[in-house]
PDB file of N, CA and C in Angstrom:
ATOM      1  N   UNK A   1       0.828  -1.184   0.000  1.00  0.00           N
ATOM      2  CA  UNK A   1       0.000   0.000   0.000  1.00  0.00           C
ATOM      3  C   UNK A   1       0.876   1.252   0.000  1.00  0.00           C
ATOM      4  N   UNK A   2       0.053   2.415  -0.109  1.00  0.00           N
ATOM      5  CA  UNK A   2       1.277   3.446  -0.615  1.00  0.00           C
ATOM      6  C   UNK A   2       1.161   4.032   0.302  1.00  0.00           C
ATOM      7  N   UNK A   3       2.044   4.529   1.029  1.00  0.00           N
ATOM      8  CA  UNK A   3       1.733   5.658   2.075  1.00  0.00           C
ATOM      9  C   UNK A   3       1.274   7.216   1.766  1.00  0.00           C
ATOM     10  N   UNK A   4       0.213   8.046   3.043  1.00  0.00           N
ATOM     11  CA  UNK A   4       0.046   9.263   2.510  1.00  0.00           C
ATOM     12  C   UNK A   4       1.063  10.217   1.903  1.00  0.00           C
ATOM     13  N   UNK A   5       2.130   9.974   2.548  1.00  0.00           N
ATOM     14  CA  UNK A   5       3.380  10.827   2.312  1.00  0.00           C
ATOM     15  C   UNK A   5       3.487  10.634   1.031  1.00  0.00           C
ATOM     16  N   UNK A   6       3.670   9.530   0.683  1.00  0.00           N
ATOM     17  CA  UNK A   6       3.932   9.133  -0.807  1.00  0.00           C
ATOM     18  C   UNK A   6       3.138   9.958  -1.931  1.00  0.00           C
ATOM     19  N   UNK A   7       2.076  10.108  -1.414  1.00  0.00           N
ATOM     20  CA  UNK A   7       0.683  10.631  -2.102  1.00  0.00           C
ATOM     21  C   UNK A   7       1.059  11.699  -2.639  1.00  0.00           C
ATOM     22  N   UNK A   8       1.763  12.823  -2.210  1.00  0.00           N
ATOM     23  CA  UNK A   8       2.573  14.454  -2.191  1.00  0.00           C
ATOM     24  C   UNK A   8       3.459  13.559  -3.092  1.00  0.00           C
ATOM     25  N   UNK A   9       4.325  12.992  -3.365  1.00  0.00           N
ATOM     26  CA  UNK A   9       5.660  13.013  -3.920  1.00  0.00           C
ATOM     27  C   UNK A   9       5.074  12.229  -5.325  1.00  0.00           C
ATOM     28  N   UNK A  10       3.675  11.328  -6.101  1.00  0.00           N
ATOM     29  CA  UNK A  10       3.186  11.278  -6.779  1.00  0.00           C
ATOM     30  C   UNK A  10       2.800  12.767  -7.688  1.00  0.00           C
ATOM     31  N   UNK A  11       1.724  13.339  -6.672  1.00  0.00           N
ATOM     32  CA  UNK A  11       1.506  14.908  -7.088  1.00  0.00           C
ATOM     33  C   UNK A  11       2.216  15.311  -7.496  1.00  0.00           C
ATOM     34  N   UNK A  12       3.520  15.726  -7.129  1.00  0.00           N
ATOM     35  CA  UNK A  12       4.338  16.456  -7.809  1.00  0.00           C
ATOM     36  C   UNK A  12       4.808  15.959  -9.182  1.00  0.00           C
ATOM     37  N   UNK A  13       4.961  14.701  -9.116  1.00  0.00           N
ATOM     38  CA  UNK A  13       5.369  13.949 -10.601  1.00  0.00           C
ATOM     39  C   UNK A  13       4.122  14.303 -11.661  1.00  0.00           C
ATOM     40  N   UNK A  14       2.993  13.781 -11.399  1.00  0.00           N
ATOM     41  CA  UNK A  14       2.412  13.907 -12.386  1.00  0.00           C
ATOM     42  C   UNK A  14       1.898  15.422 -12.576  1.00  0.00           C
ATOM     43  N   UNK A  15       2.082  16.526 -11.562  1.00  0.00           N
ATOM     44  CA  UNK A  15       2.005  17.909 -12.165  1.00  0.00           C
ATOM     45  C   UNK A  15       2.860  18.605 -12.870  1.00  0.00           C
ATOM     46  N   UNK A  16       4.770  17.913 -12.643  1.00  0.00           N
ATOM     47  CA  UNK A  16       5.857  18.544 -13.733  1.00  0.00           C
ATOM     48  C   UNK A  16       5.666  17.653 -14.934  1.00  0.00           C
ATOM     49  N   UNK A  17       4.613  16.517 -15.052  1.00  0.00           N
ATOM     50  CA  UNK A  17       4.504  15.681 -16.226  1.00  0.00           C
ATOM     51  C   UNK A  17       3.393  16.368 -17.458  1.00  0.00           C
ATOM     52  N   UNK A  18       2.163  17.096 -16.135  1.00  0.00           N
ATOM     53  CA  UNK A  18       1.585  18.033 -17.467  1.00  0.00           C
ATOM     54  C   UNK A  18       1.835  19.388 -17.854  1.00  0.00           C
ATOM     55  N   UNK A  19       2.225  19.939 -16.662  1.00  0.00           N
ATOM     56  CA  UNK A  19       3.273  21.273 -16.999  1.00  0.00           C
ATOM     57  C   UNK A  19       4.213  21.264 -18.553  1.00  0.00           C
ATOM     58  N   UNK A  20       4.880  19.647 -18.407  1.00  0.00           N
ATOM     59  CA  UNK A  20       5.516  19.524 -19.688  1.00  0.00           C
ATOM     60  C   UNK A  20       4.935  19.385 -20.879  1.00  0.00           C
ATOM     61  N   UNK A  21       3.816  18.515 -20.490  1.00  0.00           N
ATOM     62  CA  UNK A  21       2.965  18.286 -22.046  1.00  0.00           C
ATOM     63  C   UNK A  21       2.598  19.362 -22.667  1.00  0.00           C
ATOM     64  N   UNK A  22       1.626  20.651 -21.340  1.00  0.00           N
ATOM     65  CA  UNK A  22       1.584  21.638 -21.974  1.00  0.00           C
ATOM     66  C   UNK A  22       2.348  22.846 -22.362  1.00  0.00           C
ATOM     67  N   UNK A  23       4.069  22.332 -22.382  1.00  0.00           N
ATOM     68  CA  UNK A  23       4.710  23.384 -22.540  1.00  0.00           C
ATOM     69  C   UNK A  23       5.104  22.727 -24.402  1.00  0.00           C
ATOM     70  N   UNK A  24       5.056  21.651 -24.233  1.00  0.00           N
ATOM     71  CA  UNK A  24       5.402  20.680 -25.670  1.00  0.00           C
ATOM     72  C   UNK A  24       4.495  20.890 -26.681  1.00  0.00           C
ATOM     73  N   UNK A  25       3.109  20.980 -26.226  1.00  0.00           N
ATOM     74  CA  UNK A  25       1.914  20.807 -27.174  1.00  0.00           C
ATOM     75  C   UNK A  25       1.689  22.288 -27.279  1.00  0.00           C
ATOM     76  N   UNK A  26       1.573  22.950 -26.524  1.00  0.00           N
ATOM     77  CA  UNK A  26       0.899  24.021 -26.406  1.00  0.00           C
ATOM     78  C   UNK A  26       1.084  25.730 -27.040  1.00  0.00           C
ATOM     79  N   UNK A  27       0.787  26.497 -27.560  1.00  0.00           N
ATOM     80  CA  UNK A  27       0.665  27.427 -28.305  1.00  0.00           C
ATOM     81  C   UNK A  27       1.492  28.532 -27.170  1.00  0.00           C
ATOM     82  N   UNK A  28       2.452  29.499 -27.614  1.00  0.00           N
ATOM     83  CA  UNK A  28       3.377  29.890 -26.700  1.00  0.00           C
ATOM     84  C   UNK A  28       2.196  31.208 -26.210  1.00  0.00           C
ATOM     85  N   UNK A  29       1.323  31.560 -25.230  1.00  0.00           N
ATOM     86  CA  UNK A  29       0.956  32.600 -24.800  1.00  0.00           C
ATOM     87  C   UNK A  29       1.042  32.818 -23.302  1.00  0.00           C
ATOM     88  N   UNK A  30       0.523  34.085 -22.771  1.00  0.00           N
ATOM     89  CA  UNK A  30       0.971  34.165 -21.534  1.00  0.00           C
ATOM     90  C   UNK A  30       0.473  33.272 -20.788  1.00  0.00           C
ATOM     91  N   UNK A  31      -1.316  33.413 -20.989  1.00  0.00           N
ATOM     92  CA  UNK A  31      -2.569  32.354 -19.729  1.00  0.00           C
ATOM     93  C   UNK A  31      -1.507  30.879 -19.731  1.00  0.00           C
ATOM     94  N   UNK A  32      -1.005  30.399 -21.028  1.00  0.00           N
ATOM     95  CA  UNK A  32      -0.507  28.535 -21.071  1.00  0.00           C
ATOM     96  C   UNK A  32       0.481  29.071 -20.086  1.00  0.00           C
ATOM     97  N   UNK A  33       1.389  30.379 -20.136  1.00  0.00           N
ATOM     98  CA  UNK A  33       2.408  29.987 -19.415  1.00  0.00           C
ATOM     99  C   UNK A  33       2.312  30.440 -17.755  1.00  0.00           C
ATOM    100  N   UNK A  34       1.038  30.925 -17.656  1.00  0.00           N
ATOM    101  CA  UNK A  34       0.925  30.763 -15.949  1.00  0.00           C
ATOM    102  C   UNK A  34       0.071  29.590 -15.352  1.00  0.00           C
ATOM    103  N   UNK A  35      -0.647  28.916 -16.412  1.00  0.00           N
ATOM    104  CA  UNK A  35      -0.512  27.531 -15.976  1.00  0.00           C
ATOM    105  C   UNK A  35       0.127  26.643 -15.484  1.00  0.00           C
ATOM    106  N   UNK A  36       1.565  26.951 -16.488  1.00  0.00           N
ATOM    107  CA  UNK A  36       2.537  25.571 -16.658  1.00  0.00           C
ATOM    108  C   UNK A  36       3.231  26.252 -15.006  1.00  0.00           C
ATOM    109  N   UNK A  37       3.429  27.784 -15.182  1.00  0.00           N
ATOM    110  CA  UNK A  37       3.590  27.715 -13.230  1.00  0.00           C
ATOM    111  C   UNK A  37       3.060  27.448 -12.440  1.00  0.00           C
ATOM    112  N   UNK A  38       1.846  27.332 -12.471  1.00  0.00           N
ATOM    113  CA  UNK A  38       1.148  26.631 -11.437  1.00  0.00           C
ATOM    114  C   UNK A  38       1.195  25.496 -10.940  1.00  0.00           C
ATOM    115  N   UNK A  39       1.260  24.605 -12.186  1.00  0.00           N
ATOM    116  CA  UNK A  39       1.473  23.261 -11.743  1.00  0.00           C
ATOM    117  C   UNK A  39       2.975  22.941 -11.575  1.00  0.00           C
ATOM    118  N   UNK A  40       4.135  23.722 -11.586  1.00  0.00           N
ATOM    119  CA  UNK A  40       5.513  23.707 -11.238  1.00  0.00           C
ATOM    120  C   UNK A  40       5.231  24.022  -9.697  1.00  0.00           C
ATOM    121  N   UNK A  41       4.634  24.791  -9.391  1.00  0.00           N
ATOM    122  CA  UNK A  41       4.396  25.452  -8.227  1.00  0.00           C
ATOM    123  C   UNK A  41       3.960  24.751  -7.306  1.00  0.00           C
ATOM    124  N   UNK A  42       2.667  24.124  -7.821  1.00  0.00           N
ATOM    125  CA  UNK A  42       2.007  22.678  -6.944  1.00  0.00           C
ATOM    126  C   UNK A  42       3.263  21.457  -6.913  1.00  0.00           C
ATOM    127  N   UNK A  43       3.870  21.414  -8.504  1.00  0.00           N
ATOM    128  CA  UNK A  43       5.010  20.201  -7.752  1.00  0.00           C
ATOM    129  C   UNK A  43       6.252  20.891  -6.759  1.00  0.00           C
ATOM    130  N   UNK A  44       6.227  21.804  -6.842  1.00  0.00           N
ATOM    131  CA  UNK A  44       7.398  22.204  -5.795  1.00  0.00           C
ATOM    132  C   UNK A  44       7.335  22.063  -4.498  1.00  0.00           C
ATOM    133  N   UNK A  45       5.904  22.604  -4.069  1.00  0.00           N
ATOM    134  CA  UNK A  45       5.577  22.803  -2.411  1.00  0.00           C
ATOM    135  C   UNK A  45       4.972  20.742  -2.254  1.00  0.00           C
ATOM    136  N   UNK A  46       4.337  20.452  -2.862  1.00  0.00           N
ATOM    137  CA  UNK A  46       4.323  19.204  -2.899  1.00  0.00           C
ATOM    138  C   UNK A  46       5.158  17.903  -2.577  1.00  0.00           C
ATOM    139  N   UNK A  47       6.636  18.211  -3.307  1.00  0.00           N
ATOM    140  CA  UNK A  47       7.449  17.422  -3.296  1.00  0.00           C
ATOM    141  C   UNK A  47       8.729  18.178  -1.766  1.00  0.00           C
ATOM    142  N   UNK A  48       8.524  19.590  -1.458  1.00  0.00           N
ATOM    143  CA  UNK A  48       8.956  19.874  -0.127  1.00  0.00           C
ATOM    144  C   UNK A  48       7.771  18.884   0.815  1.00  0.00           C
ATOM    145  N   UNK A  49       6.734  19.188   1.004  1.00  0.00           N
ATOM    146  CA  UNK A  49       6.012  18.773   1.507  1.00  0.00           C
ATOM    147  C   UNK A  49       6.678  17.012   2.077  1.00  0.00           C
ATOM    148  N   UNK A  50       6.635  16.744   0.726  1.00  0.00           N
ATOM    149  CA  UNK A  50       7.068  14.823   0.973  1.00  0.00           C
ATOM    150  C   UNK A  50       8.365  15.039   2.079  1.00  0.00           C
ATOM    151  N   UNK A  51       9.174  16.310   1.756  1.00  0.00           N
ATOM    152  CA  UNK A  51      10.865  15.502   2.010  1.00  0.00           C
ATOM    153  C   UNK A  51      10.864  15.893   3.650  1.00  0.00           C
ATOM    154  N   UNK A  52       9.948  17.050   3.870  1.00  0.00           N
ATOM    155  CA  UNK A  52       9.672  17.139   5.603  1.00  0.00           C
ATOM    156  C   UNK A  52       8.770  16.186   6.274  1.00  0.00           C
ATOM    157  N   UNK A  53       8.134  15.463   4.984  1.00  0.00           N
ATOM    158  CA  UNK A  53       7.288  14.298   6.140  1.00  0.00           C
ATOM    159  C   UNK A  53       7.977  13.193   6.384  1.00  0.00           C
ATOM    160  N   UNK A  54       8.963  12.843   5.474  1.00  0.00           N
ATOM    161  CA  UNK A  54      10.085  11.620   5.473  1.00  0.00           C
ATOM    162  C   UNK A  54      11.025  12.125   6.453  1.00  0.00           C
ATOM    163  N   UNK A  55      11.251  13.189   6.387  1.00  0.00           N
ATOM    164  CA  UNK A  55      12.629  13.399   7.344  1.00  0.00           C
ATOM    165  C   UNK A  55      12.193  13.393   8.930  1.00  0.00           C
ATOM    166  N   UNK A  56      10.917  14.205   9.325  1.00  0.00           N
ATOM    167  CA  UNK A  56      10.254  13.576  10.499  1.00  0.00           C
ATOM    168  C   UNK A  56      10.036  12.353  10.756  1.00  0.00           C
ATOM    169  N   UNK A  57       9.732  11.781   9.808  1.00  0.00           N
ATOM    170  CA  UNK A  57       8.767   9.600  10.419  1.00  0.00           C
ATOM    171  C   UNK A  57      10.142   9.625  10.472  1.00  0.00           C
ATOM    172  N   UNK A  58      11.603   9.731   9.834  1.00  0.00           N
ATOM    173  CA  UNK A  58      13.043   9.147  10.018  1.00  0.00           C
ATOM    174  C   UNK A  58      13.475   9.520  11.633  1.00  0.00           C
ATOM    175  N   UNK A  59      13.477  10.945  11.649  1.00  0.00           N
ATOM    176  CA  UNK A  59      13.626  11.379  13.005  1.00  0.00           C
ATOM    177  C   UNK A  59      12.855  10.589  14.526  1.00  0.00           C
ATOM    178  N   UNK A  60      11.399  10.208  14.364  1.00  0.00           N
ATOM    179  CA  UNK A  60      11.105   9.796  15.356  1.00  0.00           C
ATOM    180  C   UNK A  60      11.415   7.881  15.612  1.00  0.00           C
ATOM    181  N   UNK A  61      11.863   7.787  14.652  1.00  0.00           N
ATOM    182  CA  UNK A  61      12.446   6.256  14.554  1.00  0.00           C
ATOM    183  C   UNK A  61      13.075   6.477  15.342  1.00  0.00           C
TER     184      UNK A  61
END
């Protein structure tokens, strides 16, 4: 089973995965390109998110 933590460090993958599609597919204007930050943005705090919940469950071991 996957853990919640895990759940955040998924998110982030598959949000720099469509960030990319729509930077690949997509027509160069401003709205596509504050999208594609957004979802950089969601994988960023996302994948912090994961590395402070791993480094705590490590810590209380």
């Amino acid at each position: 089973m996957v853990k919640k933590s895990e759940n955040l460090l998924a998110l982030g993958m598959v949000c720099l995965i469509i960030a990319l599609l729509f930077d690949m597919f997509g027509n160069s204007n401003i709205i596509l390109d504050m999208v594609i930050l957004l979802f950089i943005g969601i994988a960023l705090f996302s994948n912090a998110g994961y590395l402070v919940k791993a480094t705590s469950e490590k810590k209380k071991k």
